[in-house]
C-alpha atoms as a PDB file:
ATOM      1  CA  UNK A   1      40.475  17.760  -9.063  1.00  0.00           C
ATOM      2  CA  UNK A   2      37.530  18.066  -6.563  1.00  0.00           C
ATOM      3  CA  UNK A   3      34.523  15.781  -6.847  1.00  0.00           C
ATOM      4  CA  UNK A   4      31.687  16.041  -9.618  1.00  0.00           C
ATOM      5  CA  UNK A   5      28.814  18.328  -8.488  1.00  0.00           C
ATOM      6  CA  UNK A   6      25.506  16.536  -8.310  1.00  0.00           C
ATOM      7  CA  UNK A   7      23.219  16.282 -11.578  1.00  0.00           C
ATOM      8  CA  UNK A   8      20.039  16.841 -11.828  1.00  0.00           C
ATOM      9  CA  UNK A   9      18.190  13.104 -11.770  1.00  0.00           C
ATOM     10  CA  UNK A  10      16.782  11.671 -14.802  1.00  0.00           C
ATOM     11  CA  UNK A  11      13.186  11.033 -13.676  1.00  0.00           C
ATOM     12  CA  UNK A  12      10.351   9.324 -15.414  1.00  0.00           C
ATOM     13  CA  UNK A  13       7.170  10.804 -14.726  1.00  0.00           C
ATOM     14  CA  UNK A  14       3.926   8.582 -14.510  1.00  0.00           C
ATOM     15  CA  UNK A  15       2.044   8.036 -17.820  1.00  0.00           C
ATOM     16  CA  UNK A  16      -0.372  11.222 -18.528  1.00  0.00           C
ATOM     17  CA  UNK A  17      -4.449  10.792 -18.023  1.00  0.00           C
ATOM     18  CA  UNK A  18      -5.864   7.007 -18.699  1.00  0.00           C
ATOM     19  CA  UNK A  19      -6.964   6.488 -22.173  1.00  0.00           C
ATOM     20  CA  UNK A  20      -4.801   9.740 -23.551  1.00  0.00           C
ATOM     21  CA  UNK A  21      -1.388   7.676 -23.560  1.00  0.00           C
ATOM     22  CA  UNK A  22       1.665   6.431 -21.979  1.00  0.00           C
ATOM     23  CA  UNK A  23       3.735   9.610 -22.587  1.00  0.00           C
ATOM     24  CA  UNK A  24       6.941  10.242 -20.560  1.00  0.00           C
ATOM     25  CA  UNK A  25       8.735  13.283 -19.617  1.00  0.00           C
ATOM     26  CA  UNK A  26      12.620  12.926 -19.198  1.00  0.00           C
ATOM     27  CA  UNK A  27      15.064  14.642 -17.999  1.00  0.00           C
ATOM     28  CA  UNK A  28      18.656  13.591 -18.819  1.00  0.00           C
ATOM     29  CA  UNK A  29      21.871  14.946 -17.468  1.00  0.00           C
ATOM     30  CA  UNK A  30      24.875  14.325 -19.806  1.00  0.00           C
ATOM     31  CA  UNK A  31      26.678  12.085 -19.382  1.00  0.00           C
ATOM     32  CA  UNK A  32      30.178  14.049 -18.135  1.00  0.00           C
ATOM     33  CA  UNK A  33      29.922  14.281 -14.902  1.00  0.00           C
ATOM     34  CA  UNK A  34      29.300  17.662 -13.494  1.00  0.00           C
ATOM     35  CA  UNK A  35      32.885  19.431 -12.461  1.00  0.00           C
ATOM     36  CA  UNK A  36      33.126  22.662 -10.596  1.00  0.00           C
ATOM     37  CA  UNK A  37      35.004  25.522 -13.365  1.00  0.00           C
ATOM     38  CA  UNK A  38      33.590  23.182 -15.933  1.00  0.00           C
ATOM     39  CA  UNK A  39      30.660  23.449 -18.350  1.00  0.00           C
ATOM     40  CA  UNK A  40      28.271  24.909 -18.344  1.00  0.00           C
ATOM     41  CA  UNK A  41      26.511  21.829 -18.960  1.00  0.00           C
ATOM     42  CA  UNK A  42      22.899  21.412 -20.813  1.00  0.00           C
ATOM     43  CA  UNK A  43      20.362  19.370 -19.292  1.00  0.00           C
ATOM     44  CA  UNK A  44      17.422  18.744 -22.278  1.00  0.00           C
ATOM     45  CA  UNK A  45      14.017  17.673 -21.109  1.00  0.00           C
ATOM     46  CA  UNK A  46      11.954  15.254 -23.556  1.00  0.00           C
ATOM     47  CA  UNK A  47       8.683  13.491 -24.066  1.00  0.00           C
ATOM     48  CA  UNK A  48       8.191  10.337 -25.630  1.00  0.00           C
ATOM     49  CA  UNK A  49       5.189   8.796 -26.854  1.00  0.00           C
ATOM     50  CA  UNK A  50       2.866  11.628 -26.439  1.00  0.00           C
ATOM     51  CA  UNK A  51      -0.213  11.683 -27.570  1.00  0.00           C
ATOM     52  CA  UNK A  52      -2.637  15.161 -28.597  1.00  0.00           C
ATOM     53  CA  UNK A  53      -0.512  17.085 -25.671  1.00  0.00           C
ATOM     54  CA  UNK A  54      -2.108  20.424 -25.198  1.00  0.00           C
ATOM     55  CA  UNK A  55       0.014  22.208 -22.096  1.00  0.00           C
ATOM     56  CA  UNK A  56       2.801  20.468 -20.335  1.00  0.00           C
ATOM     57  CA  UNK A  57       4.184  21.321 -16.567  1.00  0.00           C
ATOM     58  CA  UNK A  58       7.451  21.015 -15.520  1.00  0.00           C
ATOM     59  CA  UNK A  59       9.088  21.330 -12.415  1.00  0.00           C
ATOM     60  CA  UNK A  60      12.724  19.907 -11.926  1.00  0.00           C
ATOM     61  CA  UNK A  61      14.463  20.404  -8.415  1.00  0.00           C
ATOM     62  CA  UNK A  62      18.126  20.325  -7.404  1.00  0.00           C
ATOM     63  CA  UNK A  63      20.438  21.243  -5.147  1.00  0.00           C
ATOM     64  CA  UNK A  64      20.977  25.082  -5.131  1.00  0.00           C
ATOM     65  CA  UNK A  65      24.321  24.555  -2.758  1.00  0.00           C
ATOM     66  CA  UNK A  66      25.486  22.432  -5.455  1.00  0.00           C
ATOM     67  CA  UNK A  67      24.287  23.817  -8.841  1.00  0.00           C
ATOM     68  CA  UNK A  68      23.006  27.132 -10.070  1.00  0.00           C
ATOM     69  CA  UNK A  69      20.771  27.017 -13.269  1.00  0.00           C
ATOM     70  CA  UNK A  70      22.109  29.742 -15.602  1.00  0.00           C
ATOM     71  CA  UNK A  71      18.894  29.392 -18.416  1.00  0.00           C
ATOM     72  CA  UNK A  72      16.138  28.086 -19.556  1.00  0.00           C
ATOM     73  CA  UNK A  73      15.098  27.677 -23.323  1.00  0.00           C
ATOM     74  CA  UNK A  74      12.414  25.874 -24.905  1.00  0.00           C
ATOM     75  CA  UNK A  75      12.815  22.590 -27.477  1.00  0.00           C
ATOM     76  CA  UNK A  76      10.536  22.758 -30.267  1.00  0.00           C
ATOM     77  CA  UNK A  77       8.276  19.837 -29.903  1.00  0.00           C
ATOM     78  CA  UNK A  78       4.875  22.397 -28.598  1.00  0.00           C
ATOM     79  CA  UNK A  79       5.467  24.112 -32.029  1.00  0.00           C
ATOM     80  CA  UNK A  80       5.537  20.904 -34.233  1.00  0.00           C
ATOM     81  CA  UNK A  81       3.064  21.155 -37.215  1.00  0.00           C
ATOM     82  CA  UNK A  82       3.910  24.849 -37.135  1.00  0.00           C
ATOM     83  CA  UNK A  83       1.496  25.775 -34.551  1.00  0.00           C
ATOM     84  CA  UNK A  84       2.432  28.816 -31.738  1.00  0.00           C
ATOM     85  CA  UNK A  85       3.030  27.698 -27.897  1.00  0.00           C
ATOM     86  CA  UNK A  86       3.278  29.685 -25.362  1.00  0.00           C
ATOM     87  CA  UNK A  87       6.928  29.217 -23.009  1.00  0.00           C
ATOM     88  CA  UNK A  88       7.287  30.654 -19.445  1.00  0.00           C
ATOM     89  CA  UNK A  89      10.160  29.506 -16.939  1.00  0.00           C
ATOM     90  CA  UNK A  90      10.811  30.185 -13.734  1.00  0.00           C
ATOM     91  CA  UNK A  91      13.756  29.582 -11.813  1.00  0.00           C
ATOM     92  CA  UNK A  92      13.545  29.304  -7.972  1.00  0.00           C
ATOM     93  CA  UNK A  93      16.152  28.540  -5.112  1.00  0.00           C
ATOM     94  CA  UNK A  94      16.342  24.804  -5.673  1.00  0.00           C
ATOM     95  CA  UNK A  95      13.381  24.526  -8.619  1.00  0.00           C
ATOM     96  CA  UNK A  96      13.351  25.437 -12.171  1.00  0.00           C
ATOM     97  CA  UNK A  97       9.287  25.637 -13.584  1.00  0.00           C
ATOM     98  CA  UNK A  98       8.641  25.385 -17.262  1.00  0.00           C
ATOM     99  CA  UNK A  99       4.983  25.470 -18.576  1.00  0.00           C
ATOM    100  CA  UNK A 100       4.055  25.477 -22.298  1.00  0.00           C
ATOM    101  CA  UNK A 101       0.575  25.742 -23.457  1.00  0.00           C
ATOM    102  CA  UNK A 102      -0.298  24.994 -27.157  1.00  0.00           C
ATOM    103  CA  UNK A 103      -3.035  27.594 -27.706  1.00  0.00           C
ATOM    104  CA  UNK A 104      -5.505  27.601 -30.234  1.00  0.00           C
ATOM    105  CA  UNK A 105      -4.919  23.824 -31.101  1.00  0.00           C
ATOM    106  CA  UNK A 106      -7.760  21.209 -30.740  1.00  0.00           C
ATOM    107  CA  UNK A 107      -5.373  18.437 -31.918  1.00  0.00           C
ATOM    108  CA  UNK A 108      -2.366  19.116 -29.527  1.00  0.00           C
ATOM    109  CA  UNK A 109       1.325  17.837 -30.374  1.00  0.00           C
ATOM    110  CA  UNK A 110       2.262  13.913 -30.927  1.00  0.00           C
ATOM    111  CA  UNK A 111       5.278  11.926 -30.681  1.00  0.00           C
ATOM    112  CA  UNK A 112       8.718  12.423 -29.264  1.00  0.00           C
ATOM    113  CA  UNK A 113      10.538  15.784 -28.702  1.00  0.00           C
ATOM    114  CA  UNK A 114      12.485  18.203 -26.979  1.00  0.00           C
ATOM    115  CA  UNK A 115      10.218  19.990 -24.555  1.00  0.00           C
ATOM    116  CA  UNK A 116      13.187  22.909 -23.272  1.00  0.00           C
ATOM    117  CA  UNK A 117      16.775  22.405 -21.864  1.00  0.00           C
ATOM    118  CA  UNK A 118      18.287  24.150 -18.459  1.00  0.00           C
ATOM    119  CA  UNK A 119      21.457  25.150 -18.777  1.00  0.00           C
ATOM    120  CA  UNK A 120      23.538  24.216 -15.331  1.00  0.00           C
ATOM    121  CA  UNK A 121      26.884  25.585 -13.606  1.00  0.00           C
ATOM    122  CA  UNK A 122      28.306  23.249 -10.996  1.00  0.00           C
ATOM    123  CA  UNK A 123      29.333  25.862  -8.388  1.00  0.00           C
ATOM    124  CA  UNK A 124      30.382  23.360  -5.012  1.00  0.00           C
ATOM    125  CA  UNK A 125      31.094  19.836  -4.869  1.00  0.00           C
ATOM    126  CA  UNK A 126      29.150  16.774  -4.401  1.00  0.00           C
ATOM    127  CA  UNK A 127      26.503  14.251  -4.764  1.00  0.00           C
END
């Protein structure tokens, strides 16, 4: 069997703005590791402890010799209290982008949720 292909990193990205909250974005890969032939496997991306979030940006790199990002779907967490968001992905050699904008909303979304989810193929072994 040939080596797991390289996940995507969990990452914790700084706390948003002073004084708006501590909120988190993370990404976590699951916790099989990544097999070439195997999966696909789904990579969600969450917040935590967010606080009146408006628009969130997202960009999550890996290794395009090593993985190759099949889609990109949004979590529901921008829609919570039944408002619209607007979701736009991107997928680049090596980069997926993700932006969501909560229009018409002077509140903005709070709490803990799933932001979207990229779907991964390994395609070559590695780390």
């Amino acid at each position: 069997m040939p080596p797991p292909a390289a996940a995507p990193t969990a990452t914790d990205v700084p706390p948003a703005s002073a004084g708006i909250g501590q909120a988190q974005v993370l990404v976590t890969p699951p916790a099989t590791p990544f097999r070439v032939g195997g999966g696909p496997y789904n990579v969600p991306i969450t917040i935590t402890n967010a606080s009146r979030i408006s628009g969130v940006t997202v960009a999550l790199t890996y290794d395009p010799a090593l993985l190759r990002p099949r889609t990109v779907t949004e979590g529901g967490f921008m829609r919570s209290g039944g408002y619209s968001a607007t979701f736009n992905s991107q997928i680049g050699n090596g980069r997926v982008d993700i932006v969501i904008i909560r229009a018409a909303d002077s509140t903005g979304a709070t709490g803990t949720g799933l932001l979207g989810a990229v779907m991964f193929d390994a395609i070559a072994p590695g780390t």
